[in-house]
N, C-alpha and C. Protein backbone atom coordinates (compact mmCIF):
# COMPACT_ATOMS: atom_id res chain seq x y z
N UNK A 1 -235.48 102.42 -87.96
CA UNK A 1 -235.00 101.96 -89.23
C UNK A 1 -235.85 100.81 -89.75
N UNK A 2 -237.14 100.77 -89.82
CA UNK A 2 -238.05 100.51 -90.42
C UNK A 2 -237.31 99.32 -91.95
N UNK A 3 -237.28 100.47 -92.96
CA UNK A 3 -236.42 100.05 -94.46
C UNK A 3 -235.50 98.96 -94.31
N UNK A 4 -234.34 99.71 -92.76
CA UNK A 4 -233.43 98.32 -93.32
C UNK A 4 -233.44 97.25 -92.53
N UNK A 5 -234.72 97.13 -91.47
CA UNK A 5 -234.82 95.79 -90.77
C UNK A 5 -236.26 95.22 -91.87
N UNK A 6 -236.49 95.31 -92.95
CA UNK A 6 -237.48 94.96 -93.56
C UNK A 6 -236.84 94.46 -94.97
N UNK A 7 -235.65 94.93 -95.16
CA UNK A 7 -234.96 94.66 -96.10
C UNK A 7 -233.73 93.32 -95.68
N UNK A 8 -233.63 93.79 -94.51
CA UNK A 8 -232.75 92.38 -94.03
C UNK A 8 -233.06 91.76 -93.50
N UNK A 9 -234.94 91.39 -93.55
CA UNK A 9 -235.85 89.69 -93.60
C UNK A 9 -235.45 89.00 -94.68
N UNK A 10 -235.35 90.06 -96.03
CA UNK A 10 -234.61 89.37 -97.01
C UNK A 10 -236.13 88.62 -97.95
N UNK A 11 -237.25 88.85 -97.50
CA UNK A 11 -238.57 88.39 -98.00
C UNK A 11 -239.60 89.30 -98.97
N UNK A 12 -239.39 90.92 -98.49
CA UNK A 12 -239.87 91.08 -98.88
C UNK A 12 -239.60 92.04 -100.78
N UNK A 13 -240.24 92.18 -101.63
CA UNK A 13 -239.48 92.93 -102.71
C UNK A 13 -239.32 94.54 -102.06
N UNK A 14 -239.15 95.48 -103.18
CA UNK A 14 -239.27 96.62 -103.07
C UNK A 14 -240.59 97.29 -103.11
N UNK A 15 -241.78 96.58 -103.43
CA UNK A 15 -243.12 96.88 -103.80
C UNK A 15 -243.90 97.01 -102.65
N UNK A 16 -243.71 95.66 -102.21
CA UNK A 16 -244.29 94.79 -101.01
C UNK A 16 -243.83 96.25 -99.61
N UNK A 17 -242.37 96.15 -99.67
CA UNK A 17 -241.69 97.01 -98.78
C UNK A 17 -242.33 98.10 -98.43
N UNK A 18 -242.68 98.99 -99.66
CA UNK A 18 -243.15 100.34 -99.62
C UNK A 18 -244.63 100.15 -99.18
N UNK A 19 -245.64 99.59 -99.85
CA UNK A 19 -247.08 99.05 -99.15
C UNK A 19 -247.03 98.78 -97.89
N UNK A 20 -246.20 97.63 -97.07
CA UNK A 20 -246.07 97.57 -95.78
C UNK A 20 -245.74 98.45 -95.12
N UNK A 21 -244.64 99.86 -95.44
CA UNK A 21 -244.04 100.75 -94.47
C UNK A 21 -245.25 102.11 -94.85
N UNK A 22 -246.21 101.79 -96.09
CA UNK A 22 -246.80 103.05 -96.12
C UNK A 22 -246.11 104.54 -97.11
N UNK A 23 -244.99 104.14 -98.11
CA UNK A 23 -244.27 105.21 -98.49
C UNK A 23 -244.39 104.41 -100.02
N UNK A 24 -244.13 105.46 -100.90
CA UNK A 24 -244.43 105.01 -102.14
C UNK A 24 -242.49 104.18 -102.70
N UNK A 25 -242.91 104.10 -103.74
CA UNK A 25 -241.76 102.96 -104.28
C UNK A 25 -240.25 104.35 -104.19
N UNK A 26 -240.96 105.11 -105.41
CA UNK A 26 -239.70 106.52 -105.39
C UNK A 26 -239.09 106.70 -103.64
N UNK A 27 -240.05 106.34 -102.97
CA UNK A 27 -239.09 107.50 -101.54
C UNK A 27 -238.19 106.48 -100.89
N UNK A 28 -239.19 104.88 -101.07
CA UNK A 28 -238.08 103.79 -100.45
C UNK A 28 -236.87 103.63 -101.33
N UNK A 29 -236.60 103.73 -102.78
CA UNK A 29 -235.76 103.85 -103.31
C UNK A 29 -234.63 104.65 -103.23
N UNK A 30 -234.76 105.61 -102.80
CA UNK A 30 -233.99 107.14 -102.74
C UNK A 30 -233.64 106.98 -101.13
N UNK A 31 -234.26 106.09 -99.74
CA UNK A 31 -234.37 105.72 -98.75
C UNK A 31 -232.85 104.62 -98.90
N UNK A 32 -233.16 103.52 -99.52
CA UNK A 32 -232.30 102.69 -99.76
C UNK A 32 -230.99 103.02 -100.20
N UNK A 33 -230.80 103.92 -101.05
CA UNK A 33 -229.46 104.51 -101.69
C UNK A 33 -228.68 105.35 -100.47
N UNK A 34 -229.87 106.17 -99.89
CA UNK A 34 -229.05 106.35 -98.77
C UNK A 34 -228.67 105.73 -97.44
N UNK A 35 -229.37 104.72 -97.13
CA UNK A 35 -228.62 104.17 -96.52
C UNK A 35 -227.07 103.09 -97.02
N UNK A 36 -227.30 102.79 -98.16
CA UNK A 36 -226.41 102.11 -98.72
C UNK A 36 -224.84 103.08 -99.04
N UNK A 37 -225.39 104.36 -99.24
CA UNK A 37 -223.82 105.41 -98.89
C UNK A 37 -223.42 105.39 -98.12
N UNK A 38 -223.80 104.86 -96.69
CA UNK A 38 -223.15 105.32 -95.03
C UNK A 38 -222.76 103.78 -95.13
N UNK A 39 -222.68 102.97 -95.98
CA UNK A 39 -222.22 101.39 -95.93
C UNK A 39 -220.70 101.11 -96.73
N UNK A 40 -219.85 100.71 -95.78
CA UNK A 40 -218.03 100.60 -97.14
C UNK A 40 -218.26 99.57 -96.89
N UNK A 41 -217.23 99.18 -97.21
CA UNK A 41 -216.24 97.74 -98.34
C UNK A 41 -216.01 97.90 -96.79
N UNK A 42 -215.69 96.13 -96.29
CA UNK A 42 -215.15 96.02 -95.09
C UNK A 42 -213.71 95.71 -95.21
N UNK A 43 -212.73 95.98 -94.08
CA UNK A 43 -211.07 95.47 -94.75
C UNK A 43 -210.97 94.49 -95.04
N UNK A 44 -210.54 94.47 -95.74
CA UNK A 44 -209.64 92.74 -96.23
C UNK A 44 -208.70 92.34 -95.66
N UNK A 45 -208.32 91.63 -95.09
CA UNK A 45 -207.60 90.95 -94.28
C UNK A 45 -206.41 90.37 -94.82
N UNK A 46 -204.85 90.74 -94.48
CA UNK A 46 -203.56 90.10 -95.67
C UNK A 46 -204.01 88.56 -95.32
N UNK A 47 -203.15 87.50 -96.20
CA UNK A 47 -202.87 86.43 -96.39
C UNK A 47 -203.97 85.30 -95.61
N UNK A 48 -205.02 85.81 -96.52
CA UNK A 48 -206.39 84.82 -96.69
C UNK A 48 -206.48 83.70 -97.58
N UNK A 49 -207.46 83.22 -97.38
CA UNK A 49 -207.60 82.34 -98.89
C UNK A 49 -209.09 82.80 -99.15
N UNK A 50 -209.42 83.17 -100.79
CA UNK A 50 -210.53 83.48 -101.51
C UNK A 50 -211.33 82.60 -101.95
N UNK A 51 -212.56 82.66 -102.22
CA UNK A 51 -213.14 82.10 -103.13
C UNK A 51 -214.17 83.19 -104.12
N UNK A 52 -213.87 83.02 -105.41
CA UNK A 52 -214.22 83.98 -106.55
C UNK A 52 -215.59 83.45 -107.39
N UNK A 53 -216.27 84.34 -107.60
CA UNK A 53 -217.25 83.86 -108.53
C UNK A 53 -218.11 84.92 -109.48
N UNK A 54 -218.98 84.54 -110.00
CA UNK A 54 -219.84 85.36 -111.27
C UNK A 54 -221.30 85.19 -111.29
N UNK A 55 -222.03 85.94 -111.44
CA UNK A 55 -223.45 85.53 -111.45
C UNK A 55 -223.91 86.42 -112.53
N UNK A 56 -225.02 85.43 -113.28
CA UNK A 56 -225.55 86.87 -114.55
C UNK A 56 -227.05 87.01 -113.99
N UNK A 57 -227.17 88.52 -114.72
CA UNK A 57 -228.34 89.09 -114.06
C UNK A 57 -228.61 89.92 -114.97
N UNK A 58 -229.64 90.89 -114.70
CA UNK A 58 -230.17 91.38 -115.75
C UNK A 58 -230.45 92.89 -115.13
N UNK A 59 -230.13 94.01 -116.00
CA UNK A 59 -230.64 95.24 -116.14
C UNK A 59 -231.32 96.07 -116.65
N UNK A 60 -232.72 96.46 -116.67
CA UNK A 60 -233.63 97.20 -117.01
C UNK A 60 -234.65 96.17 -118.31
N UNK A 61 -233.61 95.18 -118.90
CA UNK A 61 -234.24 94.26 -119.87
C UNK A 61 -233.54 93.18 -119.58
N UNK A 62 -234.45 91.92 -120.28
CA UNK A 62 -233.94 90.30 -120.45
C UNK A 62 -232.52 90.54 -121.69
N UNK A 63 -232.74 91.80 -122.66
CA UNK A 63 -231.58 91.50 -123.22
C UNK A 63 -230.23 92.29 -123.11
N UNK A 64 -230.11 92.56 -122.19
CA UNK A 64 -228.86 93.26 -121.21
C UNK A 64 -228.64 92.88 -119.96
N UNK A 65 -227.89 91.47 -120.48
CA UNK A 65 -227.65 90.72 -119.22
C UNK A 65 -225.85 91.70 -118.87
N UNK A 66 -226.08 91.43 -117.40
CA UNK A 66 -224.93 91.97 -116.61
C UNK A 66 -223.98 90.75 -115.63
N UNK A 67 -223.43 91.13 -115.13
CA UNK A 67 -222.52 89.96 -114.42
C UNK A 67 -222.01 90.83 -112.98
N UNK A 68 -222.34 89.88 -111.89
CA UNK A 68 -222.07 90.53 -110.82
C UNK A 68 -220.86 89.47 -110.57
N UNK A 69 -219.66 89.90 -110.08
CA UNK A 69 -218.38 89.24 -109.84
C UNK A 69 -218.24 89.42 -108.22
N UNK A 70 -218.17 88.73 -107.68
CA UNK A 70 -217.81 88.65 -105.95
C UNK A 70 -217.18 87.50 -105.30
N UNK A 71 -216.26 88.02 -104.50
CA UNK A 71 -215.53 87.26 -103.50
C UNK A 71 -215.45 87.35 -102.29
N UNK A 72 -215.55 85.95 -101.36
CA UNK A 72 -215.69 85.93 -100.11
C UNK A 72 -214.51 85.27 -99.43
N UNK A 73 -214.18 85.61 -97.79
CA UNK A 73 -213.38 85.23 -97.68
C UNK A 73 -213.62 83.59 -97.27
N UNK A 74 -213.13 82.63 -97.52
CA UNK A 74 -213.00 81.31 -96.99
C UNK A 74 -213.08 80.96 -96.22
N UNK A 75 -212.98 81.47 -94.80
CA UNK A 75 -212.61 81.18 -93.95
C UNK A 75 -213.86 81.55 -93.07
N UNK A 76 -214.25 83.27 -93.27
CA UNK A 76 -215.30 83.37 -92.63
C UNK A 76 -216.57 83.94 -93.66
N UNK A 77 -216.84 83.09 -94.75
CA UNK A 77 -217.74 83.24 -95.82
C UNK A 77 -217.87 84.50 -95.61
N UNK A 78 -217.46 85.65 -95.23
CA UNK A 78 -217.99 87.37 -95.76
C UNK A 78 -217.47 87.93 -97.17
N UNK A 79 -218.33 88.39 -97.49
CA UNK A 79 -217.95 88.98 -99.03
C UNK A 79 -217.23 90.28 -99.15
N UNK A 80 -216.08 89.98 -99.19
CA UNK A 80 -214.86 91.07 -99.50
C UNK A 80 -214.97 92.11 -100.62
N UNK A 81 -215.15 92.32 -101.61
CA UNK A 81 -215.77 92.88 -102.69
C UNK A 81 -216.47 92.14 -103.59
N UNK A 82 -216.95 92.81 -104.88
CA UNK A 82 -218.29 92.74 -105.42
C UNK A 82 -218.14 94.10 -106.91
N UNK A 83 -218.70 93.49 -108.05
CA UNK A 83 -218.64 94.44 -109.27
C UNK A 83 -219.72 94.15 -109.70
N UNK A 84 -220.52 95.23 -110.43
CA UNK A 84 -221.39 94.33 -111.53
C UNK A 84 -220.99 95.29 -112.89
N UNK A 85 -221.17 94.65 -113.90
CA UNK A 85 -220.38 94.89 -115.46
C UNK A 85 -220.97 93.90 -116.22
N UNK A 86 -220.10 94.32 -117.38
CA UNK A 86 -220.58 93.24 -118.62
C UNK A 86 -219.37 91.76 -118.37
N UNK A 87 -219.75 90.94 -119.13
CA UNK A 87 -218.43 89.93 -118.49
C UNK A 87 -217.59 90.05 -119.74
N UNK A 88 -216.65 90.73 -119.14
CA UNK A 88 -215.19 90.75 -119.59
C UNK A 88 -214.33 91.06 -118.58
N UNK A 89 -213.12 91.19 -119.07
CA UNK A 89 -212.09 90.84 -118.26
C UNK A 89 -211.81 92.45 -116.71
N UNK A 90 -212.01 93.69 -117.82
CA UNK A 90 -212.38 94.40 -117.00
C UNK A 90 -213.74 94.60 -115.72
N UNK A 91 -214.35 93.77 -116.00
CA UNK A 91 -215.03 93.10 -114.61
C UNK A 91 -214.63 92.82 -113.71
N UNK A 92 -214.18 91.18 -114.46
CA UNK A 92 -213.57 90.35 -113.36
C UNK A 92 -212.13 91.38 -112.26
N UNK A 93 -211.20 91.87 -113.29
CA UNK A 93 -210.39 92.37 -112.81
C UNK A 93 -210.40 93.38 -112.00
N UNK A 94 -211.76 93.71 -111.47
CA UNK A 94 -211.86 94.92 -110.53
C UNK A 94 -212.28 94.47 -109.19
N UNK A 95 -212.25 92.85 -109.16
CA UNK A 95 -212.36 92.34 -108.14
C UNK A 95 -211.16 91.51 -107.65
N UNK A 96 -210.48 91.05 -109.14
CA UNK A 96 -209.64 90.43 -108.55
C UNK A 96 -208.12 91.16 -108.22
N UNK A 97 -208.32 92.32 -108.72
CA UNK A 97 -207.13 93.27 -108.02
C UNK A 97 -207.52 93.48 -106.78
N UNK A 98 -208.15 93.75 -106.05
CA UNK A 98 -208.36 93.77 -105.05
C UNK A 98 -208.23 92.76 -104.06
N UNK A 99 -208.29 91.69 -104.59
CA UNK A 99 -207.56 90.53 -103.64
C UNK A 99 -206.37 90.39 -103.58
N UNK A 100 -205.56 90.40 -104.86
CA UNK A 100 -203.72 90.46 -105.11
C UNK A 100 -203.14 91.08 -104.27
N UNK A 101 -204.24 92.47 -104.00
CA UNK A 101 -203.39 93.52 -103.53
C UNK A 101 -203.46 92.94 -101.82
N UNK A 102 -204.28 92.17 -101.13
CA UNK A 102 -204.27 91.61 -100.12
C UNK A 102 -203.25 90.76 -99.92
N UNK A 103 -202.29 90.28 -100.88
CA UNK A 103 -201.65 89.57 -100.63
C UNK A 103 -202.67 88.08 -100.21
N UNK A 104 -202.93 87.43 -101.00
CA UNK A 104 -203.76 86.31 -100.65
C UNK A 104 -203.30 84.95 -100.57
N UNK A 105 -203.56 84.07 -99.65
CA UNK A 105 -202.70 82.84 -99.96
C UNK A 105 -202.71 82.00 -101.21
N UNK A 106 -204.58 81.73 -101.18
CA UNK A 106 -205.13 81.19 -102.51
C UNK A 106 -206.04 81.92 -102.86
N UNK A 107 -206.87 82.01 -104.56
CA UNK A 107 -207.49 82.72 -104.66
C UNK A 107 -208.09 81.26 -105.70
N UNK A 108 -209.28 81.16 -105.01
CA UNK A 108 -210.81 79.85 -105.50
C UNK A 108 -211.37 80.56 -106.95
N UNK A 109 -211.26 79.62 -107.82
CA UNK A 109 -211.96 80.10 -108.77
C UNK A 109 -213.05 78.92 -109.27
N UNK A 110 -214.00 78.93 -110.55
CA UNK A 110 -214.21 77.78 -111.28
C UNK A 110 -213.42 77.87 -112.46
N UNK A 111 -213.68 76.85 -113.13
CA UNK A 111 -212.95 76.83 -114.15
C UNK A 111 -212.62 78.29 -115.53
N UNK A 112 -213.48 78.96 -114.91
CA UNK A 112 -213.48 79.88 -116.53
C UNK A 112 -212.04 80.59 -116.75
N UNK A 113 -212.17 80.58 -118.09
CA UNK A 113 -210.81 80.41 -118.76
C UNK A 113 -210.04 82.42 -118.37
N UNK A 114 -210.56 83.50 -118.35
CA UNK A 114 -210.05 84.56 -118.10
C UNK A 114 -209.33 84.16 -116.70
N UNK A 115 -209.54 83.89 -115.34
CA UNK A 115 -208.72 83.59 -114.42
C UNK A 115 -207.75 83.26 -113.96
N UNK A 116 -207.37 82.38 -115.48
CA UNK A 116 -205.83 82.07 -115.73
C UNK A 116 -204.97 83.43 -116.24
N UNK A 117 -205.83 84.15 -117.01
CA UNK A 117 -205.17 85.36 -117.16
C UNK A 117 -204.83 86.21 -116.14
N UNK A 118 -205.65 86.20 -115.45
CA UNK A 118 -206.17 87.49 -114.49
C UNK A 118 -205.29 87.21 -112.98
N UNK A 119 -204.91 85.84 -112.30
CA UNK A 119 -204.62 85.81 -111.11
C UNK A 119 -203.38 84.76 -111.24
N UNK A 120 -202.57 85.35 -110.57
CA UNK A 120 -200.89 84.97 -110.57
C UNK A 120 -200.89 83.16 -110.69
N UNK A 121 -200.23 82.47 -111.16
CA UNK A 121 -200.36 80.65 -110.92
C UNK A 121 -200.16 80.63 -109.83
N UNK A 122 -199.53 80.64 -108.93
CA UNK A 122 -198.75 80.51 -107.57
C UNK A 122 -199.84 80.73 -106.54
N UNK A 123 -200.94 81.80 -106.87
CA UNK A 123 -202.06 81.47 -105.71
C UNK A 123 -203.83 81.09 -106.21
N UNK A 124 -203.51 80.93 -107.53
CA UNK A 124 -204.86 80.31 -108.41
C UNK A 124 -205.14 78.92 -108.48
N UNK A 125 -206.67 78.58 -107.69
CA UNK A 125 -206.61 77.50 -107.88
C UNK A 125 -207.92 76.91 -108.03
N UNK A 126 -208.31 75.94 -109.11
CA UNK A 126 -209.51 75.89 -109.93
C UNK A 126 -209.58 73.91 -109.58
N UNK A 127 -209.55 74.01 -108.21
CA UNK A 127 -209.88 72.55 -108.14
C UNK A 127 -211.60 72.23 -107.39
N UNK A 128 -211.86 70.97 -107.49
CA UNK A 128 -213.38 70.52 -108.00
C UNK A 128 -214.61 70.75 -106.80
N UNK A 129 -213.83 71.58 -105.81
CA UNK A 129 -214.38 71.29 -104.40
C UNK A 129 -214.21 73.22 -103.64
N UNK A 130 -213.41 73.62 -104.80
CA UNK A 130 -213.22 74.84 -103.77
C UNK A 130 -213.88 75.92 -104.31
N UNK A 131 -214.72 75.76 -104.90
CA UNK A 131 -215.85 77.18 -104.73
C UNK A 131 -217.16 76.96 -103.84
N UNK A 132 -217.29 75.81 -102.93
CA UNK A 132 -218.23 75.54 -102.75
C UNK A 132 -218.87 76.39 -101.57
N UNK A 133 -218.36 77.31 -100.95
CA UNK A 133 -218.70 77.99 -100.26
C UNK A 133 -219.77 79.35 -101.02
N UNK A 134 -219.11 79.95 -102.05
CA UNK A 134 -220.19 80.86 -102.90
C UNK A 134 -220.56 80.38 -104.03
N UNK A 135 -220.67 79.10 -104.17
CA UNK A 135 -221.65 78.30 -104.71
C UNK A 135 -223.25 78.11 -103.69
N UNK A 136 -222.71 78.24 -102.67
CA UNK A 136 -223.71 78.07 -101.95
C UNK A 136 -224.69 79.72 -101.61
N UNK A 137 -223.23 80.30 -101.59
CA UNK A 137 -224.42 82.25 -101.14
C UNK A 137 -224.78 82.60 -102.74
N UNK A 138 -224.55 81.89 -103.71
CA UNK A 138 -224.87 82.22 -105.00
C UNK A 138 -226.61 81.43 -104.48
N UNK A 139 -226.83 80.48 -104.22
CA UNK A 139 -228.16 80.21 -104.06
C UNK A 139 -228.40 80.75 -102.84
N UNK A 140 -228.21 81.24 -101.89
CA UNK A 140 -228.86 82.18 -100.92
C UNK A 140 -229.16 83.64 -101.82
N UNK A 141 -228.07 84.27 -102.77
CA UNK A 141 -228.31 85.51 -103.38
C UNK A 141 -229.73 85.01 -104.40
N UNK A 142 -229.88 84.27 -104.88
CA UNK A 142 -230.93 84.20 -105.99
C UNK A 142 -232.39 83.74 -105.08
N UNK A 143 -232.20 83.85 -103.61
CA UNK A 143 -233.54 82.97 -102.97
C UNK A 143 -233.86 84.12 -102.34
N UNK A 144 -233.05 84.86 -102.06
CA UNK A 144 -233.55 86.19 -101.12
C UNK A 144 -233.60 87.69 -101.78
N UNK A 145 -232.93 87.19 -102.99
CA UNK A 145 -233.07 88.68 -103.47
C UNK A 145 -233.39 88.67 -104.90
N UNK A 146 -235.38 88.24 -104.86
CA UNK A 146 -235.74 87.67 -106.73
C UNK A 146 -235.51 88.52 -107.85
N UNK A 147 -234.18 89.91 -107.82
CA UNK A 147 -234.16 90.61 -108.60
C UNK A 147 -232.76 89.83 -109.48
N UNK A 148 -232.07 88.85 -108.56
CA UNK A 148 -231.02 87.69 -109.41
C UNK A 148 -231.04 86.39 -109.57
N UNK A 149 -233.02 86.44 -109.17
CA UNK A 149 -233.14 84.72 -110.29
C UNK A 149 -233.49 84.12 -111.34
N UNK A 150 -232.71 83.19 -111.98
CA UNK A 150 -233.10 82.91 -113.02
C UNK A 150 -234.37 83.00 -113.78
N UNK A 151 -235.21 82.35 -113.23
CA UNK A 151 -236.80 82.90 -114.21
C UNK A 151 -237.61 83.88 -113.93
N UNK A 152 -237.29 84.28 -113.77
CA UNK A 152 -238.46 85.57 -112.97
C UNK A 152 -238.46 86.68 -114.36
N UNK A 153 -239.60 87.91 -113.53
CA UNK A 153 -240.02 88.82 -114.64
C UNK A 153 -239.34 89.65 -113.80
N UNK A 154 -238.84 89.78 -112.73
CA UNK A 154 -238.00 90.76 -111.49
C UNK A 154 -236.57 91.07 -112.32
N UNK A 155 -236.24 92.39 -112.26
CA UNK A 155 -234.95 92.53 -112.52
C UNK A 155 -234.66 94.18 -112.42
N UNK A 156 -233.85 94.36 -111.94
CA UNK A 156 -233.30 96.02 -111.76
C UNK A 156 -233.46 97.08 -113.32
N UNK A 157 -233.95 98.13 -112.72
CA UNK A 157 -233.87 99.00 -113.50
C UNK A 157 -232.75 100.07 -113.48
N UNK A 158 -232.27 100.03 -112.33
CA UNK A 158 -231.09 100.45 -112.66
C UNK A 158 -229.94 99.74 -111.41
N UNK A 159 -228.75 100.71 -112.19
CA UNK A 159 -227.65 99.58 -111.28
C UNK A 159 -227.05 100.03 -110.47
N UNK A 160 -227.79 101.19 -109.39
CA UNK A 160 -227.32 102.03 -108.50
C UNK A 160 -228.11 101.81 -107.67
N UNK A 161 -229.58 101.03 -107.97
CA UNK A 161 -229.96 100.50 -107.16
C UNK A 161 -229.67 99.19 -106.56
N UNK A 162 -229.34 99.13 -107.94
CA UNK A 162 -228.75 97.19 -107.53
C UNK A 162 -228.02 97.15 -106.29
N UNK A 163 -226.89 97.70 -106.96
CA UNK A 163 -225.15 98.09 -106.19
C UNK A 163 -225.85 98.50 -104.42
N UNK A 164 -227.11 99.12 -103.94
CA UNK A 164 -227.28 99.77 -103.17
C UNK A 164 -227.81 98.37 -102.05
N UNK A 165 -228.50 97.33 -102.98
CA UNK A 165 -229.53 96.45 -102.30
C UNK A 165 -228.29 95.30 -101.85
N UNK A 166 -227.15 95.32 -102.82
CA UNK A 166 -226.29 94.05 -102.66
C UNK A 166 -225.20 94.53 -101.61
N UNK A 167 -224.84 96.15 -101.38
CA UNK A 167 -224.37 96.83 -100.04
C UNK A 167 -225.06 96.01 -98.93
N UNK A 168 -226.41 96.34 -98.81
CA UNK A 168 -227.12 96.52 -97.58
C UNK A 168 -227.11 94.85 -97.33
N UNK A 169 -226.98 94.15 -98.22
CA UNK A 169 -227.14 92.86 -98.11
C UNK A 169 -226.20 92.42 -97.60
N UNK A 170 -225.07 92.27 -98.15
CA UNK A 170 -223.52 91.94 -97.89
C UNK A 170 -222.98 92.32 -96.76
N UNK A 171 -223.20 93.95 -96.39
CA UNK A 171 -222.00 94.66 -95.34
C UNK A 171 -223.03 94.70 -94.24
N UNK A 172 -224.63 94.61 -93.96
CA UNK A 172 -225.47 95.28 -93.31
C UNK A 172 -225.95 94.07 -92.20
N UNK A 173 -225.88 92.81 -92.47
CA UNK A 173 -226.79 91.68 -92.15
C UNK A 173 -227.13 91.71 -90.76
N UNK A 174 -227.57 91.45 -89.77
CA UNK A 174 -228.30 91.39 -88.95
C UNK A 174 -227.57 89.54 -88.45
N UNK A 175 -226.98 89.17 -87.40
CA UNK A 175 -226.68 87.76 -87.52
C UNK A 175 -227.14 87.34 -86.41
C-alpha cells in the first residue's frame, strides 16, 4: 500500500505522489477513491463532549468557495463526522444531527450565530476557550493538506475527491 503510506506522510501533493510511485495522476486518483470506500465514519460514542467547527475552501475555482463542517470528540481529539457544502444551515446541520443523536453532554462551538439555532441550549456552549482543540487540527488540516490553505493556487477539482483525501486523513492515520 504504497498510495496510502505516502498519503499519510501527509507531505506529499497528489502530483508529487503519482511521480514518486510512477503512476499517472488519473490512476492515483481513482486509487485514492478506492481506498477511501473501504473507510466509515467511526462510532460515536453516547454522552461525550464535542467540539464543532467550519473551514472554507475552495472547489474547482477561487469563486466557489465551500465549507467543510467537522467535529471531534474532546476528549480524544478524533473526528467524529465531517460535511463539505455551501455554508448554510443545511451544512452545518448534517453534522450537527449527528451529534444530538449521540446524546452529547456538550456540544463546543464558536460564536457563529446559526448554532444557536441548530443545537439544543442545554448542551451548547460558545465559551472563549472551548474550541481550542480543532482550532488547533484546523491548522494541522491547512499544513498537511495544501488543497485547504488559505493562499495557495491548490484547490480540489472535485469534491469526491476531496471527501476521499479528508476519509483517508481522518479515519486512516498511522499513530
Amino acid at each position: 500500500m504504497q498510495i496510502l503510506s505516502a498519503l499519510q506522510r501527509k507531505v506529499l501533493g497528489i502530483r508529487s505522489t503519482a511521480r514518486v510511485l510512477e503512476i499517472s495522476t488519473t490512476t492515483l486518483l481513482k486509487k485514492i477513491i478506492a481506498i477511501a470506500d473501504r473507510i466509515f465514519q467511526p462510532v460515536i460514542s453516547y454522552n461525550q463532549s464535542y467540539e464543532l467547527d467550519e473551514m472554507r475552501l475552495f472547489v474547482r475555482k477561487k469563486s466557489n468557495p465551500m465549507w467543510l463542517v467537522y467535529a471531534i470528540n474532546k476528549n480524544t481529539k478524533q473526528v467524529t463526522g465531517f460535511y463539505i457544502g455551501k455554508r448554510n444551515n443545511k451544512t452545518l446541520n448534517s453534522v450537527v444531527k449527528t451529534l444530538i443523536n449521540s446524546k452529547p453532554e456538550k456540544i463546543f462551538t464558536d460564536k457563529l450565530r446559526n448554532y444557536k439555532y441548530l443545537i439544543p441550549k442545554e448542551i451548547h456552549c460558545a465559551q472563549k476557550y472551548g474550541t481550542n482543540g480543532i482550532e488547533r487540527k484546523n491548522l494541522n488540516l491547512r499544513t498537511h493538506l495544501k488543497r485547504l490553505n488559505r493562499k495557495t493556487i491548490c484547490f480540489s477539482k472535485n469534491i469526491l475527491v476531496l471527501t476521499s483525501v479528508l476519509k483517508i486523513y481522518f479515519w486512516n492515520e498511522v499513530y
